[in-house]
PDB file of N, CA and C in Angstrom:
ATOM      1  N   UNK A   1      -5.078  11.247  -2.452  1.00  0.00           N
ATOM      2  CA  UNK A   1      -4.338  12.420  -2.876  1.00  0.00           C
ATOM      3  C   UNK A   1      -4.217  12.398  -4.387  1.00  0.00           C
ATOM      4  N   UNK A   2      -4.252  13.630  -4.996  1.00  0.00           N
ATOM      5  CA  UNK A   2      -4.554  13.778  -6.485  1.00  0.00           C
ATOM      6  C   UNK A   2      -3.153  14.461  -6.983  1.00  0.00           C
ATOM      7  N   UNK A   3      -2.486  13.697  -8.007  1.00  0.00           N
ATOM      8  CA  UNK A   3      -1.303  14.750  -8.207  1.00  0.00           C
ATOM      9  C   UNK A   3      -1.277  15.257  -9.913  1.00  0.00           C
ATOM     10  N   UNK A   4      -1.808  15.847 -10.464  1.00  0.00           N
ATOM     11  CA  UNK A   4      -2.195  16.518 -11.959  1.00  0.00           C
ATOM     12  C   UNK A   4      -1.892  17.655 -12.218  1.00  0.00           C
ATOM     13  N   UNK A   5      -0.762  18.538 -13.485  1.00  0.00           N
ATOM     14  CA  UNK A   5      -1.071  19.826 -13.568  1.00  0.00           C
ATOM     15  C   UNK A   5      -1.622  20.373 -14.141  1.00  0.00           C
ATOM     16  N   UNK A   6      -2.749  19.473 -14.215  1.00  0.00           N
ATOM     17  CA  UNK A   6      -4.716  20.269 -14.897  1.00  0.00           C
ATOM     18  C   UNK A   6      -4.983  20.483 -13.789  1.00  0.00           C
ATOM     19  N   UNK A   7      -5.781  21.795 -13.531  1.00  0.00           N
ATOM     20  CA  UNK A   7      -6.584  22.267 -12.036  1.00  0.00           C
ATOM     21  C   UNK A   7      -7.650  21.651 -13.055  1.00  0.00           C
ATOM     22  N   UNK A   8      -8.226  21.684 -13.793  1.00  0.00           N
ATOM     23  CA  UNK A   8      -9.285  20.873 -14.630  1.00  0.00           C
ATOM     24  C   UNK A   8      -9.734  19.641 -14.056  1.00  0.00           C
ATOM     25  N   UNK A   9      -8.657  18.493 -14.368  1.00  0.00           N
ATOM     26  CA  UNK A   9      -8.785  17.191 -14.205  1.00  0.00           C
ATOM     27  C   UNK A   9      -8.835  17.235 -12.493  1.00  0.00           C
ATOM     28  N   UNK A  10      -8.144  17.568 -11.499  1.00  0.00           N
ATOM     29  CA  UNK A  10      -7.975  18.150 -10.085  1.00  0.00           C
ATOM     30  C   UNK A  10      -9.414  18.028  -9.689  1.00  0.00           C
ATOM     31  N   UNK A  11     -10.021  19.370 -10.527  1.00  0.00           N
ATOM     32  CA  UNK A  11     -11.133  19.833  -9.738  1.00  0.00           C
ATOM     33  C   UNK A  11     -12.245  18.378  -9.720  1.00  0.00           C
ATOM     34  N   UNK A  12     -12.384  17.625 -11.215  1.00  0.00           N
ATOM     35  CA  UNK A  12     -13.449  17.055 -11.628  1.00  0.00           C
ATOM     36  C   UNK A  12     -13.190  15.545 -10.725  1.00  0.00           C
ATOM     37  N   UNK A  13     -11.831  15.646 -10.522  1.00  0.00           N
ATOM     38  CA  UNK A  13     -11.124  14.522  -9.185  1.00  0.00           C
ATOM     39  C   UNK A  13     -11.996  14.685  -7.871  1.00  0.00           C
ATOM     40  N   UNK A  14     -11.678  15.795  -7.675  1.00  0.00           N
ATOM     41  CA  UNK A  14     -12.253  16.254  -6.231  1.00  0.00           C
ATOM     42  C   UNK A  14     -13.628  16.020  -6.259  1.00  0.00           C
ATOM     43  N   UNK A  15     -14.337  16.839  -7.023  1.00  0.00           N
ATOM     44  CA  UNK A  15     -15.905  16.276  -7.386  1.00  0.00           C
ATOM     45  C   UNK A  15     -16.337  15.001  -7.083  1.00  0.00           C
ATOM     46  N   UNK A  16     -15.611  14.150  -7.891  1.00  0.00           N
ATOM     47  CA  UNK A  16     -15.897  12.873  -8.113  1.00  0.00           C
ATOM     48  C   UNK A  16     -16.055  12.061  -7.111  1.00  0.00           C
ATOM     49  N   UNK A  17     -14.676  12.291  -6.426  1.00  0.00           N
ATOM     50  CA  UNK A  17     -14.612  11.380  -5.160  1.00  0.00           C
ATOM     51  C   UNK A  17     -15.230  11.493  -4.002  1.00  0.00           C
ATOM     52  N   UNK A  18     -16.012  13.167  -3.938  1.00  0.00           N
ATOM     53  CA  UNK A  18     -16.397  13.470  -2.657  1.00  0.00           C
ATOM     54  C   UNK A  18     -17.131  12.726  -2.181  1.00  0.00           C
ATOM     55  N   UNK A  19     -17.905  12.149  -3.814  1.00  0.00           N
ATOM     56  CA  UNK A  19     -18.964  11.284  -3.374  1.00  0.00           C
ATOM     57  C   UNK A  19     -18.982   9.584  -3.099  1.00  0.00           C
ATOM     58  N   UNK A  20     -17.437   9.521  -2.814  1.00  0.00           N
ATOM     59  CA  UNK A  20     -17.288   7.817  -2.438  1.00  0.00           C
ATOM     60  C   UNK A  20     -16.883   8.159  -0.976  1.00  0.00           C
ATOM     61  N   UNK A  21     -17.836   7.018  -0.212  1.00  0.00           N
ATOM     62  CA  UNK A  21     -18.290   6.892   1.381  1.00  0.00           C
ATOM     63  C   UNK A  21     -17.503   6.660   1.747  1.00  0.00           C
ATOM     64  N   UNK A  22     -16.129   7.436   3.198  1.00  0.00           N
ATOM     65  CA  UNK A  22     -15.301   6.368   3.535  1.00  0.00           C
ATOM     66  C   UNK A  22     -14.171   7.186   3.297  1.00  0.00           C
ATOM     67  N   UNK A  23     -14.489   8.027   1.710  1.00  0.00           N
ATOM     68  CA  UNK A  23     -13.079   8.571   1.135  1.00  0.00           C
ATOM     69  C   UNK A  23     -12.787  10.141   1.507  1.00  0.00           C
ATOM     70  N   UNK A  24     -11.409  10.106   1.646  1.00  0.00           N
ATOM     71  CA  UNK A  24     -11.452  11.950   2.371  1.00  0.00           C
ATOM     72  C   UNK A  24      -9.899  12.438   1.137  1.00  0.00           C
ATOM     73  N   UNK A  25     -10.379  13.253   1.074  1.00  0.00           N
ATOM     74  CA  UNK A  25      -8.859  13.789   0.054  1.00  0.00           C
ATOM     75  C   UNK A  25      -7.928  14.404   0.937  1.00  0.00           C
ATOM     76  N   UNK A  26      -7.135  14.300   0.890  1.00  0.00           N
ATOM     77  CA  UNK A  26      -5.796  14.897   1.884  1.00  0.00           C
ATOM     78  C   UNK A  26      -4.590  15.916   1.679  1.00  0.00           C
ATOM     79  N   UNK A  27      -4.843  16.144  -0.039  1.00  0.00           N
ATOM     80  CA  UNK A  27      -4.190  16.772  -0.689  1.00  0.00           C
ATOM     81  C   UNK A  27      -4.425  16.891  -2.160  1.00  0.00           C
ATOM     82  N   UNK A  28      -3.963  17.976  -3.178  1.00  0.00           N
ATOM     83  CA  UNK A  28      -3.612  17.848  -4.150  1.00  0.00           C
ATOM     84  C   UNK A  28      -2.411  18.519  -4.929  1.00  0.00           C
ATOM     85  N   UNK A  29      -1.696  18.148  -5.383  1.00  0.00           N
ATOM     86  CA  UNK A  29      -0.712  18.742  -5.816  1.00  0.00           C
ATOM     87  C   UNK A  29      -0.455  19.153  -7.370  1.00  0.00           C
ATOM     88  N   UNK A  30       0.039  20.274  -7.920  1.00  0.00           N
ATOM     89  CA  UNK A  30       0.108  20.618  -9.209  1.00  0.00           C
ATOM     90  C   UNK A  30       1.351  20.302 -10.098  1.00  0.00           C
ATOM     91  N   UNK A  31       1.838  19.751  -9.245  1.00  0.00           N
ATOM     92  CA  UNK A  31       3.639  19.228 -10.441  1.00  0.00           C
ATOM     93  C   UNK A  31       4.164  17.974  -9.539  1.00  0.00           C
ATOM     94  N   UNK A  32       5.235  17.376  -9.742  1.00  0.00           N
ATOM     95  CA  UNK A  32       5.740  16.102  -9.773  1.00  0.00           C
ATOM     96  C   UNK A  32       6.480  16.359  -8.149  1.00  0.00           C
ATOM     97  N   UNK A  33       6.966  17.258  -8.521  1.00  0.00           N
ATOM     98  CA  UNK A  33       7.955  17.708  -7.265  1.00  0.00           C
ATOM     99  C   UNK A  33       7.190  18.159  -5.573  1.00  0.00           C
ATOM    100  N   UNK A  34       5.865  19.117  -6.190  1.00  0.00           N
ATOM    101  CA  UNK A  34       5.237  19.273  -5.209  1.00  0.00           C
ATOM    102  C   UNK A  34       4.557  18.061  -4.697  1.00  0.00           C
ATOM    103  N   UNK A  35       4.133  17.481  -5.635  1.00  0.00           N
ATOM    104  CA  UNK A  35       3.484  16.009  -5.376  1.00  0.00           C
ATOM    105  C   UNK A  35       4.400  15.063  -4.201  1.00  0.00           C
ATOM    106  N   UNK A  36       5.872  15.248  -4.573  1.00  0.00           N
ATOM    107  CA  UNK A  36       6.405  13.618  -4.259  1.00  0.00           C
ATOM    108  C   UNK A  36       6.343  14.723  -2.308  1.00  0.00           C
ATOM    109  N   UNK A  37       6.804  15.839  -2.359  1.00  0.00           N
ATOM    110  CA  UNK A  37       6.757  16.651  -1.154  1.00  0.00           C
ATOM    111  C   UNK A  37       5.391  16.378  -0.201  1.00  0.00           C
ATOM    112  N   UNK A  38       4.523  16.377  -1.038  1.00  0.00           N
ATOM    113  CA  UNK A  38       3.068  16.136  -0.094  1.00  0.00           C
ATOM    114  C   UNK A  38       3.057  14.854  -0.145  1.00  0.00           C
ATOM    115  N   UNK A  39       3.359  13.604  -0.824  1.00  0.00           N
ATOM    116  CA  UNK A  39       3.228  12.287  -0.049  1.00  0.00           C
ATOM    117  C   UNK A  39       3.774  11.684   0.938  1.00  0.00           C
ATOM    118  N   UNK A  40       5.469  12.342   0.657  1.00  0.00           N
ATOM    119  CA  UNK A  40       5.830  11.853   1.826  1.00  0.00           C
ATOM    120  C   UNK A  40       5.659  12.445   3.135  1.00  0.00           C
ATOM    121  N   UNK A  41       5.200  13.801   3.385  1.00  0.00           N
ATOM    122  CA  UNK A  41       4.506  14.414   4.630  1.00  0.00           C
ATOM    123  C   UNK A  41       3.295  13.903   4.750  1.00  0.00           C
ATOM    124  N   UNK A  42       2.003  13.545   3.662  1.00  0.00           N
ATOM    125  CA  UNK A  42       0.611  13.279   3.874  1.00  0.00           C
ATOM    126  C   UNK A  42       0.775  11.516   4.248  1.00  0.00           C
ATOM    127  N   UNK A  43       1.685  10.830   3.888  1.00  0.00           N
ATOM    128  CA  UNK A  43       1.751   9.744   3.393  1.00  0.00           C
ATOM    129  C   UNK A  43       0.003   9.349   3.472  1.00  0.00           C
ATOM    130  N   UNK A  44      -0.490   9.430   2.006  1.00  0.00           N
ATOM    131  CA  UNK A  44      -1.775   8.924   1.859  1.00  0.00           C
ATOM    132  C   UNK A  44      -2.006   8.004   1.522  1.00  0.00           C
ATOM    133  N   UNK A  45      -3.550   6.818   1.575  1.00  0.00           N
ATOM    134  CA  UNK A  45      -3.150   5.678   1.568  1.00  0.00           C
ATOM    135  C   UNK A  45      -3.165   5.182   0.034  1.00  0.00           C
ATOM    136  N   UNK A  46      -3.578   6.177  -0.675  1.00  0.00           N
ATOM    137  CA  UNK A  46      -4.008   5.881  -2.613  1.00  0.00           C
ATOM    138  C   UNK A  46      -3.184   7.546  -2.761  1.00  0.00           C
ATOM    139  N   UNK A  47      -2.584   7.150  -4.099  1.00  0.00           N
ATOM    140  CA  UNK A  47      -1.848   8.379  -4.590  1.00  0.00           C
ATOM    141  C   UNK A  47      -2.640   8.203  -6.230  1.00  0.00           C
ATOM    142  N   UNK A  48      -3.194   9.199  -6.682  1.00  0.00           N
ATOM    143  CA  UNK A  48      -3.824   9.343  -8.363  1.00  0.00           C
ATOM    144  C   UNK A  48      -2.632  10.700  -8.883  1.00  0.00           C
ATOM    145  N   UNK A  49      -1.686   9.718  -9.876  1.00  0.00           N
ATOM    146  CA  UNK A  49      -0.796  10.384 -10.509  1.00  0.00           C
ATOM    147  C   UNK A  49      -0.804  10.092 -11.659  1.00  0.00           C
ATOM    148  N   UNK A  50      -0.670  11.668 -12.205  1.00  0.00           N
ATOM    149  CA  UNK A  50      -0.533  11.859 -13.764  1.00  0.00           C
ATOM    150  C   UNK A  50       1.201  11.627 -14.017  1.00  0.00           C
ATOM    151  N   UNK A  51       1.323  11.149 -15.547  1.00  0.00           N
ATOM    152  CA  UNK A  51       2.730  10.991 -15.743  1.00  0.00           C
ATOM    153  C   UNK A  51       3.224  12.000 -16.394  1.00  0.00           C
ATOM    154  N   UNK A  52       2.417  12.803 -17.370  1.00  0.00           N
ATOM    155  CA  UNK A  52       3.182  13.662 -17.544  1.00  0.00           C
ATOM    156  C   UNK A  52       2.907  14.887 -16.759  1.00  0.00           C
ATOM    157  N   UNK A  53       3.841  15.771 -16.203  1.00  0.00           N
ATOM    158  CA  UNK A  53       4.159  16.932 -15.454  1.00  0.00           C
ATOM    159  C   UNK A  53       4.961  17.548 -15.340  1.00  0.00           C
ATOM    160  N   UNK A  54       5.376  19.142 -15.062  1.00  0.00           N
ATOM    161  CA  UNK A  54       6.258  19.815 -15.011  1.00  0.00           C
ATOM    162  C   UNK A  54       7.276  19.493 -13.484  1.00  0.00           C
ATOM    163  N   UNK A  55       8.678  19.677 -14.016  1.00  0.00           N
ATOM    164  CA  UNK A  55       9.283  19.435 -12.793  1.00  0.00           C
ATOM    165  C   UNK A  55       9.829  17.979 -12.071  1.00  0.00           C
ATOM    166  N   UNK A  56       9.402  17.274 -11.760  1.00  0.00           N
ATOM    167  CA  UNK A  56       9.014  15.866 -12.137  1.00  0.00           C
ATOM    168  C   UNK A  56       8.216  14.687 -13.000  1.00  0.00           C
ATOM    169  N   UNK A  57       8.155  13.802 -13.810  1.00  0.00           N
ATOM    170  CA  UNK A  57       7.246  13.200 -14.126  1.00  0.00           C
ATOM    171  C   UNK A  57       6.738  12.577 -13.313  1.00  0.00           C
ATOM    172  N   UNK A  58       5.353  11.929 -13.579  1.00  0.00           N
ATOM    173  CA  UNK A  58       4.841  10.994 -12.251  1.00  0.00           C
ATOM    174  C   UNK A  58       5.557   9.630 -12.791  1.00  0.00           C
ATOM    175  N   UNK A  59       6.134   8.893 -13.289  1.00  0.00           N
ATOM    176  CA  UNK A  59       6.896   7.703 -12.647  1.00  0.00           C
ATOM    177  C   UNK A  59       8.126   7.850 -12.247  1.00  0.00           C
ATOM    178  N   UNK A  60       8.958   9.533 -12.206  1.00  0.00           N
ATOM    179  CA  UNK A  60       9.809   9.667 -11.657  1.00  0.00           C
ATOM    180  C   UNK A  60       9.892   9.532  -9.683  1.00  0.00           C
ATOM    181  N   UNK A  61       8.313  10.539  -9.733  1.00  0.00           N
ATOM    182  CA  UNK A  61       7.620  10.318  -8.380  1.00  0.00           C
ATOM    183  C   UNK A  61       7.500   9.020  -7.999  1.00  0.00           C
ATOM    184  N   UNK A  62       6.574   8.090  -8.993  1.00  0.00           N
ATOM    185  CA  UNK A  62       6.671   6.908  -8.430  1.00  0.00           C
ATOM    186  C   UNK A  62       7.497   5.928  -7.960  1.00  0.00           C
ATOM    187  N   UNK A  63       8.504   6.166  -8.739  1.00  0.00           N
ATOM    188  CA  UNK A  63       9.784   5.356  -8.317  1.00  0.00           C
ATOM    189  C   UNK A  63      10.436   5.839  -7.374  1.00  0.00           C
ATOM    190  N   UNK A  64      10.275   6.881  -7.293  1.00  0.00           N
ATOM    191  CA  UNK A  64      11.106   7.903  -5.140  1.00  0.00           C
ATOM    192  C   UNK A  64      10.169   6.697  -3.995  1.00  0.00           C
ATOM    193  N   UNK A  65       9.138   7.007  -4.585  1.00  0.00           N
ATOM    194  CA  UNK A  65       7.810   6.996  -3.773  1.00  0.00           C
ATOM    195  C   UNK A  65       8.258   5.109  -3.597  1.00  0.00           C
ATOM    196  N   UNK A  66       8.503   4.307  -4.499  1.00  0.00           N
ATOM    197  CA  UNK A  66       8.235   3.104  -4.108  1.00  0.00           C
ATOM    198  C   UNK A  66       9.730   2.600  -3.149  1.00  0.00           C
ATOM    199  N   UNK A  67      10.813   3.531  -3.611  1.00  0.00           N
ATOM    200  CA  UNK A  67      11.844   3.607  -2.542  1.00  0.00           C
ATOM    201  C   UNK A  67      11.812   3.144  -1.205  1.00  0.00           C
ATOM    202  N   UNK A  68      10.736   4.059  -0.755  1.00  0.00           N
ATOM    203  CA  UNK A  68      10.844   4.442   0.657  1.00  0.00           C
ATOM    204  C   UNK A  68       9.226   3.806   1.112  1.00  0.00           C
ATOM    205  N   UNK A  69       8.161   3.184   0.181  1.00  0.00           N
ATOM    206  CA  UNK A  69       7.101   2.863   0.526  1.00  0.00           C
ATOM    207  C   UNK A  69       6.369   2.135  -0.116  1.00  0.00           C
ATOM    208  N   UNK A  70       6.414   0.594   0.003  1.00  0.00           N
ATOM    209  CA  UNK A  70       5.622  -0.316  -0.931  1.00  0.00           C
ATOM    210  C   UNK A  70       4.561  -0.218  -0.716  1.00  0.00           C
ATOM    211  N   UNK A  71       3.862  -0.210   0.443  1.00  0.00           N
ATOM    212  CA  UNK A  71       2.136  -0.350   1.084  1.00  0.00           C
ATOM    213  C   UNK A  71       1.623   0.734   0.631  1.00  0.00           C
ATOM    214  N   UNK A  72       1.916   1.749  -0.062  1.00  0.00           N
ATOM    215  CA  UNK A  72       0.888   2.588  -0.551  1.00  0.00           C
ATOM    216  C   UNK A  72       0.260   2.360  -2.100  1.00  0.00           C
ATOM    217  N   UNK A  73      -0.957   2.435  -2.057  1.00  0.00           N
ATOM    218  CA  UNK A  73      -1.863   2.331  -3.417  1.00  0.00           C
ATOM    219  C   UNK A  73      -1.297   3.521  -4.631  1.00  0.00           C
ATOM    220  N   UNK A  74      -1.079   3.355  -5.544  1.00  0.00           N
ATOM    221  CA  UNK A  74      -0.580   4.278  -6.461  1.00  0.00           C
ATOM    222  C   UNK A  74      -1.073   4.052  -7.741  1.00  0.00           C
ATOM    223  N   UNK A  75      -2.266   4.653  -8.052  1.00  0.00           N
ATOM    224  CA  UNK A  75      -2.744   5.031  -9.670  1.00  0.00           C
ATOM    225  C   UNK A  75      -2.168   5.575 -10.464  1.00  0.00           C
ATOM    226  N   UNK A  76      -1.499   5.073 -11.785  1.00  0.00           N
ATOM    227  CA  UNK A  76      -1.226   6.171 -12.685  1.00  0.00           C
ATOM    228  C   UNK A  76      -2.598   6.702 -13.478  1.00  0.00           C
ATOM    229  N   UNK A  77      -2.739   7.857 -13.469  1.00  0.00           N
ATOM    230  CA  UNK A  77      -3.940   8.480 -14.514  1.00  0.00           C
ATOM    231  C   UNK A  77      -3.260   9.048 -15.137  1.00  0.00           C
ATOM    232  N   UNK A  78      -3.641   8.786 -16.800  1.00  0.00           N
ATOM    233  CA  UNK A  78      -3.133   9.525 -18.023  1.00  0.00           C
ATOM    234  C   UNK A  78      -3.956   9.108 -19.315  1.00  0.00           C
ATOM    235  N   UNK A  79      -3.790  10.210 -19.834  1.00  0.00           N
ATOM    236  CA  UNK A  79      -4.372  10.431 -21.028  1.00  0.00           C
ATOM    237  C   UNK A  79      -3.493   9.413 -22.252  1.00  0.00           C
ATOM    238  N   UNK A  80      -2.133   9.305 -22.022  1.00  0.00           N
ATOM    239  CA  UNK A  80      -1.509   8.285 -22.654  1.00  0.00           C
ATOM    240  C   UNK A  80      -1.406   6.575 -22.891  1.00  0.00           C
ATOM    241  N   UNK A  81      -1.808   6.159 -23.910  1.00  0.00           N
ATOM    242  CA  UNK A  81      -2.256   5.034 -24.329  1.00  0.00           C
ATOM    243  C   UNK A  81      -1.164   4.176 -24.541  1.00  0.00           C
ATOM    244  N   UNK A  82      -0.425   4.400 -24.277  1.00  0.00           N
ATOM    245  CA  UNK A  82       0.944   3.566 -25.100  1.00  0.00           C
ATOM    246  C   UNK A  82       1.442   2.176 -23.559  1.00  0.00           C
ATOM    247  N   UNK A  83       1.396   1.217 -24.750  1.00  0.00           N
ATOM    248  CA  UNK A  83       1.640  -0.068 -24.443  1.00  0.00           C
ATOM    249  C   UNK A  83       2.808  -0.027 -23.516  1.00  0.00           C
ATOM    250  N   UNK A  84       3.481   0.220 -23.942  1.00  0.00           N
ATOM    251  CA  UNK A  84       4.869   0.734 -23.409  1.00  0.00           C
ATOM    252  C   UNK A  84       5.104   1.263 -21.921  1.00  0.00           C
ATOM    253  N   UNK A  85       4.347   2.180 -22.201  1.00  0.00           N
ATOM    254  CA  UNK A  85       4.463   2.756 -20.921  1.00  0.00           C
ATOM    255  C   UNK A  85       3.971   2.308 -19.361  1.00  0.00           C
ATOM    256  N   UNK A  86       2.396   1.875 -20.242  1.00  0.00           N
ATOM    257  CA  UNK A  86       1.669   1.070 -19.303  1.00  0.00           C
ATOM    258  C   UNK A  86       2.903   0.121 -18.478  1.00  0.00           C
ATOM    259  N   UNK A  87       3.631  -0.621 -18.926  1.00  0.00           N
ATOM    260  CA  UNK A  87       4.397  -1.323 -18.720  1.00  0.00           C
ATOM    261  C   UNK A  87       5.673  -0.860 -17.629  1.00  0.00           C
ATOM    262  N   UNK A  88       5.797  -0.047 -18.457  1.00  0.00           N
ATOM    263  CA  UNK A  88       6.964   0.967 -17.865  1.00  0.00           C
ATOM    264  C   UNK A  88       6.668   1.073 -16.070  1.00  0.00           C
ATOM    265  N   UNK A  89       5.450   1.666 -15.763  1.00  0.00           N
ATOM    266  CA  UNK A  89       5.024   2.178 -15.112  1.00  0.00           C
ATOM    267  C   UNK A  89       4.421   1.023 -14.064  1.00  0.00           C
ATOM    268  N   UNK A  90       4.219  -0.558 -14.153  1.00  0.00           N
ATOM    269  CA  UNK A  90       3.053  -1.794 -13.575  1.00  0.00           C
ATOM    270  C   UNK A  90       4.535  -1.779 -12.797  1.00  0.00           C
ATOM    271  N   UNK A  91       5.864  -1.722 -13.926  1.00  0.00           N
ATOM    272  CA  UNK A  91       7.355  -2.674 -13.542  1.00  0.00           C
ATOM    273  C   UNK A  91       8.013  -1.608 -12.155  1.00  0.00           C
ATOM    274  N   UNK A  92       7.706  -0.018 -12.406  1.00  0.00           N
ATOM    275  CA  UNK A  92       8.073   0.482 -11.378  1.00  0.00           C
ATOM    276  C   UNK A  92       7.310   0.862 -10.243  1.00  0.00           C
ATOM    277  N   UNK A  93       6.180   0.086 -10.204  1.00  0.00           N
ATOM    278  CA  UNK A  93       5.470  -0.243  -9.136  1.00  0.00           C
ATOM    279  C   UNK A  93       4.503   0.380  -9.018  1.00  0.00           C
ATOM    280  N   UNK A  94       3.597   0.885  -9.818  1.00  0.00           N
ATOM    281  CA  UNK A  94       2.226   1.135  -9.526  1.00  0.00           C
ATOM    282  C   UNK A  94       1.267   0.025  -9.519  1.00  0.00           C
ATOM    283  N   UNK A  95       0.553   0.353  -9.127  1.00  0.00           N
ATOM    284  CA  UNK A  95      -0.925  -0.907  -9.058  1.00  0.00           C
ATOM    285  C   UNK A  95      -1.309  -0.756  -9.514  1.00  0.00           C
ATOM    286  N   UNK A  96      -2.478   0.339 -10.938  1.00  0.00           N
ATOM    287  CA  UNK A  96      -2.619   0.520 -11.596  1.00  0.00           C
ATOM    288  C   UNK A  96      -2.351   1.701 -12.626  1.00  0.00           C
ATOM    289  N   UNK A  97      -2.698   1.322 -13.567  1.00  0.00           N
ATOM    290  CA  UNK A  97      -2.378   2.327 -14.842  1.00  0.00           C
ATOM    291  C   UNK A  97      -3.786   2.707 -15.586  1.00  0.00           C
ATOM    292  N   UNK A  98      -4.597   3.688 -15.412  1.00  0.00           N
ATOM    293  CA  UNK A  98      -5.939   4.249 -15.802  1.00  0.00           C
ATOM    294  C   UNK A  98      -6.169   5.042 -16.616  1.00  0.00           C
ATOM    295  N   UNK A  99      -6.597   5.269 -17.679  1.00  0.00           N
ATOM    296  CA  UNK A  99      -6.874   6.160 -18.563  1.00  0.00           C
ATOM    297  C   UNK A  99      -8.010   7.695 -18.187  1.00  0.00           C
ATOM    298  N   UNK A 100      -7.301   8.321 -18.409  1.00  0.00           N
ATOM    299  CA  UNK A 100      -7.974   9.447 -17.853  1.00  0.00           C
ATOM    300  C   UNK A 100      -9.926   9.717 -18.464  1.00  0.00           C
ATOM    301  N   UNK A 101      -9.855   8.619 -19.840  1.00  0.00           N
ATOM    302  CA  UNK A 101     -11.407   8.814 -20.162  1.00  0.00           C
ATOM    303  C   UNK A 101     -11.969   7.817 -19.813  1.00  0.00           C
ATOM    304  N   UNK A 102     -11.431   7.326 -18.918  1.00  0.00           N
ATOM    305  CA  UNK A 102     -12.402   6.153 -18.050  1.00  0.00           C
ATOM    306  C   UNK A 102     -12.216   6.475 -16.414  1.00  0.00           C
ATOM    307  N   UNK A 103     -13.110   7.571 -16.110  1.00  0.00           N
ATOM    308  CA  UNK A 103     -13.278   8.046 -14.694  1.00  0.00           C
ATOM    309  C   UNK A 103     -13.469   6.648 -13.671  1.00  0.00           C
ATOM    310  N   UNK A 104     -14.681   6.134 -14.164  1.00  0.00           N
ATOM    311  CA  UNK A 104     -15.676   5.084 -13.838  1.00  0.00           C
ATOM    312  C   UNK A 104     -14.818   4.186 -13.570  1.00  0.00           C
ATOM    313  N   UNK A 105     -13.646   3.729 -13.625  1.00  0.00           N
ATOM    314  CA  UNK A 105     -12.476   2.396 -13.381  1.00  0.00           C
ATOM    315  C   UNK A 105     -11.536   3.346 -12.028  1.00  0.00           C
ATOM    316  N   UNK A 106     -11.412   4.487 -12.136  1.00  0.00           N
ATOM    317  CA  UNK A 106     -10.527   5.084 -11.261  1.00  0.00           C
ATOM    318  C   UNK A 106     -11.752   4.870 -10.018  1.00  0.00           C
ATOM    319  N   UNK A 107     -13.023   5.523 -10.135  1.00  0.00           N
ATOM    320  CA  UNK A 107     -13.679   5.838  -8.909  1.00  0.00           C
ATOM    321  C   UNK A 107     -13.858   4.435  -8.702  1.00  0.00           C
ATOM    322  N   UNK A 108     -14.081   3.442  -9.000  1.00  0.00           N
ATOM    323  CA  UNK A 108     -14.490   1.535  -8.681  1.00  0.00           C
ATOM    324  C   UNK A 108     -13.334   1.154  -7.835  1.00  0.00           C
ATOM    325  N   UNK A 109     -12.170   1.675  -9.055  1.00  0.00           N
ATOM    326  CA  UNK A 109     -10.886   1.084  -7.381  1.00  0.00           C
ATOM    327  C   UNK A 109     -10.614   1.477  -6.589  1.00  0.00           C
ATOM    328  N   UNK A 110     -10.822   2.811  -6.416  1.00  0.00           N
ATOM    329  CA  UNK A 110     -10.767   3.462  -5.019  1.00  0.00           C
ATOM    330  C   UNK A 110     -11.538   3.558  -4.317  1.00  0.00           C
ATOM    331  N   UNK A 111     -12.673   2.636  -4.829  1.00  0.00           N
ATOM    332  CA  UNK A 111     -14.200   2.492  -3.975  1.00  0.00           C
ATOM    333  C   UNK A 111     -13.783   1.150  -3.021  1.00  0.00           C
ATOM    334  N   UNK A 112     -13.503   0.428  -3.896  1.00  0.00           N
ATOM    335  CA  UNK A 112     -12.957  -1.106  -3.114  1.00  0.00           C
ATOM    336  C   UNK A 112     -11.620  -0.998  -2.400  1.00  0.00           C
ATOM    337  N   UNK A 113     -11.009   0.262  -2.728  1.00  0.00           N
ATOM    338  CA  UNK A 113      -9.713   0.147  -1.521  1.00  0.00           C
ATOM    339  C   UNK A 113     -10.525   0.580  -0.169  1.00  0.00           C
ATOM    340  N   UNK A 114     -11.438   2.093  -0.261  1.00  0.00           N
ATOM    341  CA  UNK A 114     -11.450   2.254   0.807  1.00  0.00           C
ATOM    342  C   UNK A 114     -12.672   1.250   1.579  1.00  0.00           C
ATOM    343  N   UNK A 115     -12.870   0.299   1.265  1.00  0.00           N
ATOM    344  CA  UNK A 115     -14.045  -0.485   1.670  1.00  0.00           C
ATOM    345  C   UNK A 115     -13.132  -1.349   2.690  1.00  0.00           C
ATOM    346  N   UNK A 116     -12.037  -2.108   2.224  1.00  0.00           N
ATOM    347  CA  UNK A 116     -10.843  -2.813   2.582  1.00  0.00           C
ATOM    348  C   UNK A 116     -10.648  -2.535   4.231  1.00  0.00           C
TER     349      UNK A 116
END
C-alpha cells in the first residue's frame, strides 16, 4: 500500500511495483488521514509512506499504526534528507527510511519481503 500526496510519485509507485512477482497493491491513499483509514481496514503487509502530507503527517500515521500493529513492514519514502528525522522516524518504528531518488532500494526491499 502506497500512501503519498503526489498522484505523481503514486502513479510511478504503482508502475514500478507491478512489476515485482508475488507483489499486489491493495491500496493507495492521498493524505495521512486517509492513509492511516485504509491500513487499518486493508491491514497490508508493507505500508510506503511519505512524511510529509496534508492532514496527517506520515510519522504521525506511523506511530497510530505501530500502536495497534508491530508485524507490519513500514517504509518511510521522502524526499527529506535530514539526519534527524531519519532518526525520528527508525525510533517510532519504521523499518526503513528511503529516499524518494533512490527507487531501486525501495523496489529491492519489497522484493525480499515479498519473497519471505
Amino acid at each position: 500500500m502506497f500512501v503519498d500526496d503526489s498522484v505523481l510519485i503514486r502513479e510511478h509507485l504503482k508502475r514500478a511495483f507491478a512489476q515485482i512477482e508475488g507483489c499486489t497493491l491493495i491500496g493507495m491513499a492521498v493524505d495521512g488521514e486517509e492513509g492511516l483509514r485504509m491500513i487499518r481496514a486493508l491491514l497490508p503487509n508493507i505500508v510506503v509512506l511519505d512524511i510529509s502530507m496534508p492532514h496527517r503527517t506520515g510519522i504521525e500515521v506511523l506511530r497510530e499504526i505501530r500502536k495497534e500493529n508491530s508485524e507490519m513492514l513500514i517504509i518511510m519514502f521522502t524526499s527529506d534528507h535530514s539526519v534527524i528525522l531519519k532518526e525520528v522516524c527508525l525510533e517510532a518504528g519504521a523499518n526503513y527510511y528511503v529516499d524518494k531518488t533512490n527507487l531501486q532500494e525501495l523496489i529491492d526491499i519489497c522484493s525480499d519481503q515479498v519473497k519471505k
